[in-house]
C-alpha atoms as a PDB file:
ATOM      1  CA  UNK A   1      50.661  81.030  63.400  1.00  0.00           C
ATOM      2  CA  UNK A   2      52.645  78.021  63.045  1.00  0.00           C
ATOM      3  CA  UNK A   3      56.422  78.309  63.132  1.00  0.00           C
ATOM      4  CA  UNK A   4      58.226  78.157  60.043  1.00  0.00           C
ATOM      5  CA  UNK A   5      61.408  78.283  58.523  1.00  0.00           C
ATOM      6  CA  UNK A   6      63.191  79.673  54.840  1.00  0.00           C
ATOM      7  CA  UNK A   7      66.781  79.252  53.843  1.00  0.00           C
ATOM      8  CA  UNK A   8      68.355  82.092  51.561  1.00  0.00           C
ATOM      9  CA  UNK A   9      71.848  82.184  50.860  1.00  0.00           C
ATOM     10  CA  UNK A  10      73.128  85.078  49.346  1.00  0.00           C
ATOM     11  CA  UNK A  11      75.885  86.025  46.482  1.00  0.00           C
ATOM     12  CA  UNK A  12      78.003  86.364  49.368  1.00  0.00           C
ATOM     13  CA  UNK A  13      77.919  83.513  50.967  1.00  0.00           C
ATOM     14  CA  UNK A  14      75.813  84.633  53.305  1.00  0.00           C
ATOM     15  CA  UNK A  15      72.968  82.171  54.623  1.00  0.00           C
ATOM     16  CA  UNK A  16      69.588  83.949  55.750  1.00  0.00           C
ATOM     17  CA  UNK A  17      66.812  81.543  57.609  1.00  0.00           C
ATOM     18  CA  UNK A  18      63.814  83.958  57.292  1.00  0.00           C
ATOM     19  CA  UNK A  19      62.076  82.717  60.304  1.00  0.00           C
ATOM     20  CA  UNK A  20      57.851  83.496  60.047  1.00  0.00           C
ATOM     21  CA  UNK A  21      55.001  82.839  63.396  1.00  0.00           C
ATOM     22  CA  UNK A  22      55.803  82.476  66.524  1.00  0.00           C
ATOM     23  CA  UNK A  23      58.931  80.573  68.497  1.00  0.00           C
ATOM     24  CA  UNK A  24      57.507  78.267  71.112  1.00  0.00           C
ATOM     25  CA  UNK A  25      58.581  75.271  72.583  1.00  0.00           C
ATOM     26  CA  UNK A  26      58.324  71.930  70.307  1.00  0.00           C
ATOM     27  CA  UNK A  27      59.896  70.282  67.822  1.00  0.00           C
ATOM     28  CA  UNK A  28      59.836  72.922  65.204  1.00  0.00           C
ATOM     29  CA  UNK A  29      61.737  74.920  67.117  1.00  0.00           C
ATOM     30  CA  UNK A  30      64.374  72.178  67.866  1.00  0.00           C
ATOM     31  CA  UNK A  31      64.752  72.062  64.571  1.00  0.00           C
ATOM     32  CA  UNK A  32      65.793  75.038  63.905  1.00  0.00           C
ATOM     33  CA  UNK A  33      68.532  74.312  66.178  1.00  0.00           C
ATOM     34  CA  UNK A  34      69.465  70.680  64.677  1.00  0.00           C
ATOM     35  CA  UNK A  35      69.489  72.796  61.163  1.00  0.00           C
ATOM     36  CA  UNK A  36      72.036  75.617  62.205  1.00  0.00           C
ATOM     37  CA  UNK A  37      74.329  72.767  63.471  1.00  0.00           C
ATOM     38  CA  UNK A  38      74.036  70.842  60.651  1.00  0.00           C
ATOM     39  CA  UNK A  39      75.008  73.840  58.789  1.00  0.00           C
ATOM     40  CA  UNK A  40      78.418  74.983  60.896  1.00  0.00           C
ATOM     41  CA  UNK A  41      79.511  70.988  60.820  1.00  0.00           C
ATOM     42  CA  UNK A  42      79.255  71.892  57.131  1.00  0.00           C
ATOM     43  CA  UNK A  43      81.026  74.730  57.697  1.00  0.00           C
ATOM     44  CA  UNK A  44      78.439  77.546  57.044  1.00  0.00           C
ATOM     45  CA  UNK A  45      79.139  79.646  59.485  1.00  0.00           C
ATOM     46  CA  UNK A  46      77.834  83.300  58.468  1.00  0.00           C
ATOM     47  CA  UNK A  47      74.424  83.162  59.399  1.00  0.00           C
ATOM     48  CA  UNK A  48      71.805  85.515  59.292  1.00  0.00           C
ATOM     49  CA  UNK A  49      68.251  84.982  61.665  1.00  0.00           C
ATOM     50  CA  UNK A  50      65.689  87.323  59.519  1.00  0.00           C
ATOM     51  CA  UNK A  51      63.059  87.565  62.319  1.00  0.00           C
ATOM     52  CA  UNK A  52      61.244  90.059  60.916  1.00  0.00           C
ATOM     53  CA  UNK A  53      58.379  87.682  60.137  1.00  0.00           C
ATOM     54  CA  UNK A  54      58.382  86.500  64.192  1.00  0.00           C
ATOM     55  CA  UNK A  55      55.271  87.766  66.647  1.00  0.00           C
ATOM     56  CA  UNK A  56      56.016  85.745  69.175  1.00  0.00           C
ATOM     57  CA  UNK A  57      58.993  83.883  71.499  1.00  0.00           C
ATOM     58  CA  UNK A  58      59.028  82.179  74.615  1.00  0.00           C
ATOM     59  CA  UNK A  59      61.968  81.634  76.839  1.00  0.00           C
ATOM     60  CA  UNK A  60      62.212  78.288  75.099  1.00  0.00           C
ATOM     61  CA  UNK A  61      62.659  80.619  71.765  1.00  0.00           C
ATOM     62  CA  UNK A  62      65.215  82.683  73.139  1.00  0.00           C
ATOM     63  CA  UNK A  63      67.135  79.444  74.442  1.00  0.00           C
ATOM     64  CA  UNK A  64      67.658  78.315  71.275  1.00  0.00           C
ATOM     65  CA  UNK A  65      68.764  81.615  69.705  1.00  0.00           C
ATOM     66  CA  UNK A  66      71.689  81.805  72.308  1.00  0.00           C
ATOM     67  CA  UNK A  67      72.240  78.161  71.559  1.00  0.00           C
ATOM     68  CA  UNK A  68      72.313  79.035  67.642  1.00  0.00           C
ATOM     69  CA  UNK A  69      74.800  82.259  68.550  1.00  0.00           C
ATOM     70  CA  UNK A  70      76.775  79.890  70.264  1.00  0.00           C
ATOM     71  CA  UNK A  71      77.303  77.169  67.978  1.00  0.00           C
ATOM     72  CA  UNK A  72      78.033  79.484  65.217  1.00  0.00           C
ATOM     73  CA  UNK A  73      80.712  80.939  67.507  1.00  0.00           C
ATOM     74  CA  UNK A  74      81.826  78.044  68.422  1.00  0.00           C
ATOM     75  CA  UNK A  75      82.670  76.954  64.846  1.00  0.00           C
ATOM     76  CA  UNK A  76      84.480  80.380  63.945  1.00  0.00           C
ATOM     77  CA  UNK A  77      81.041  81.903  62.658  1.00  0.00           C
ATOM     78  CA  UNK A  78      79.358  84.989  62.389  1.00  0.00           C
ATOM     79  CA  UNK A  79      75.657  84.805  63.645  1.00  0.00           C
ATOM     80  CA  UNK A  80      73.440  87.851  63.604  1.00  0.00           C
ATOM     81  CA  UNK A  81      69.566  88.602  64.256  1.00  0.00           C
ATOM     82  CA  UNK A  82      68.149  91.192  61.964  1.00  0.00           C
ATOM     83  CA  UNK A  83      64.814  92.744  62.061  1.00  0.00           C
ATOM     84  CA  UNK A  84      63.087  91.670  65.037  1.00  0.00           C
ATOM     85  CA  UNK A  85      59.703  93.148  65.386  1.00  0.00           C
ATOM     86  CA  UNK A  86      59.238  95.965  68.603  1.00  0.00           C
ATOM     87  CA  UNK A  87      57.681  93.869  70.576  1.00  0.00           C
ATOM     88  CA  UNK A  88      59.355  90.783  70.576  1.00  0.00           C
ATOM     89  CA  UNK A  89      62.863  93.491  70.725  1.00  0.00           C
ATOM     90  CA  UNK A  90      61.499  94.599  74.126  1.00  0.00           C
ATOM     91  CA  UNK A  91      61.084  91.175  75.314  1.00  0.00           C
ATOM     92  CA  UNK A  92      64.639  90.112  74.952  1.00  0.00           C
ATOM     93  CA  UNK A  93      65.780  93.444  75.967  1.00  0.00           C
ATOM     94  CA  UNK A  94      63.953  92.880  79.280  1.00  0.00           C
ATOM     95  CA  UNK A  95      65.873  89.538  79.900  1.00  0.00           C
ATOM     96  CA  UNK A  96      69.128  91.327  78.767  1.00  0.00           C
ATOM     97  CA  UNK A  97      69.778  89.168  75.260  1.00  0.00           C
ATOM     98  CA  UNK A  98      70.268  92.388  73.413  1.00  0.00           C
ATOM     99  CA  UNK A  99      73.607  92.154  74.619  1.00  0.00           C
ATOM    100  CA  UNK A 100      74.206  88.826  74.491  1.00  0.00           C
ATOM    101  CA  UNK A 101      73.090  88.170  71.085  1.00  0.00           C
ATOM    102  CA  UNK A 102      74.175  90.311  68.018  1.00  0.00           C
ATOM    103  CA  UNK A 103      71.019  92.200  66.516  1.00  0.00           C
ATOM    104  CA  UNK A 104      70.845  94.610  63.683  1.00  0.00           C
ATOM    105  CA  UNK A 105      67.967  96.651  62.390  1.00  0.00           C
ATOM    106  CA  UNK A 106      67.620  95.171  59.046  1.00  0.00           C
ATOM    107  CA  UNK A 107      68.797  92.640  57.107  1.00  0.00           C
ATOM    108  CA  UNK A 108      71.354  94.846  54.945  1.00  0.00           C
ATOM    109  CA  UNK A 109      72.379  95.807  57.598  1.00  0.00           C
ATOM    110  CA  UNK A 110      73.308  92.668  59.127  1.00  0.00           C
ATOM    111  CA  UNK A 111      74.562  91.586  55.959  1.00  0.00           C
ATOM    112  CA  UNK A 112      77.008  94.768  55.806  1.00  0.00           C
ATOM    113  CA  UNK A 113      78.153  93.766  59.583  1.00  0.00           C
ATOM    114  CA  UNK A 114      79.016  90.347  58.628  1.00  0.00           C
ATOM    115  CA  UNK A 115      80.899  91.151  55.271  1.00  0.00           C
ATOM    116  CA  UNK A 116      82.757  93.838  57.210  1.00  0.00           C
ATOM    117  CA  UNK A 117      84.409  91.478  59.168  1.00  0.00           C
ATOM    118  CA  UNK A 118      84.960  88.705  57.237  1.00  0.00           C
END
């Protein structure tokens, strides 16, 4: 399944990219980075990652999510992951990103995180 990409934003402000197939290396995937930096320089910086939609990441996938943590960060941001599917949870909890990058269960949830501390 290719990888894809939806933007959301919320009532709150919130932006949600509902990501869908799998995160491999290529160009789609760089995009995804060249979009969340696009989106802090215009100073969206509460970002959601829905990956509840994702089968499938690569270490070139989880490259780009620290990346995407990081530039959010970097710009004063709040950047979450929500609802990452069990088996692609126990892949970055064997490389130790679970806690590097922020996760929550669902996407209310991460929602409620982000508006909590805003």
């Amino acid at each position: 399944m290719p990888f894809d990409t939806e933007q959301i934003t919320l009532d709150s402000g919130i932006l949600v990219l509902a990501l869908s197939g799998t995160m491999t290396m290529g160009n789609l995937l760089q995009k995804l980075e060249w979009t969340i930096e696009e989106l802090t320089k215009n100073n969206q910086n509460k970002i959601i990652v829905d990956m509840s939609k994702i089968s499938y990441l690569d270490s070139s996938g989880m490259g780009v999510l620290v990346k995407c943590s990081a530039l959010v960060k970097n710009a004063g941001g709040q950047f979450r992951l929500a609802g990452i599917a069990d088996k692609v949870l126990a892949t970055l909890k064997m490389v130790g990103l679970d806690g590097v990058l922020p996760i929550s269960t669902t996407r209310d949830e991460a929602v409620a995180s982000i508006s909590a501390h805003a």
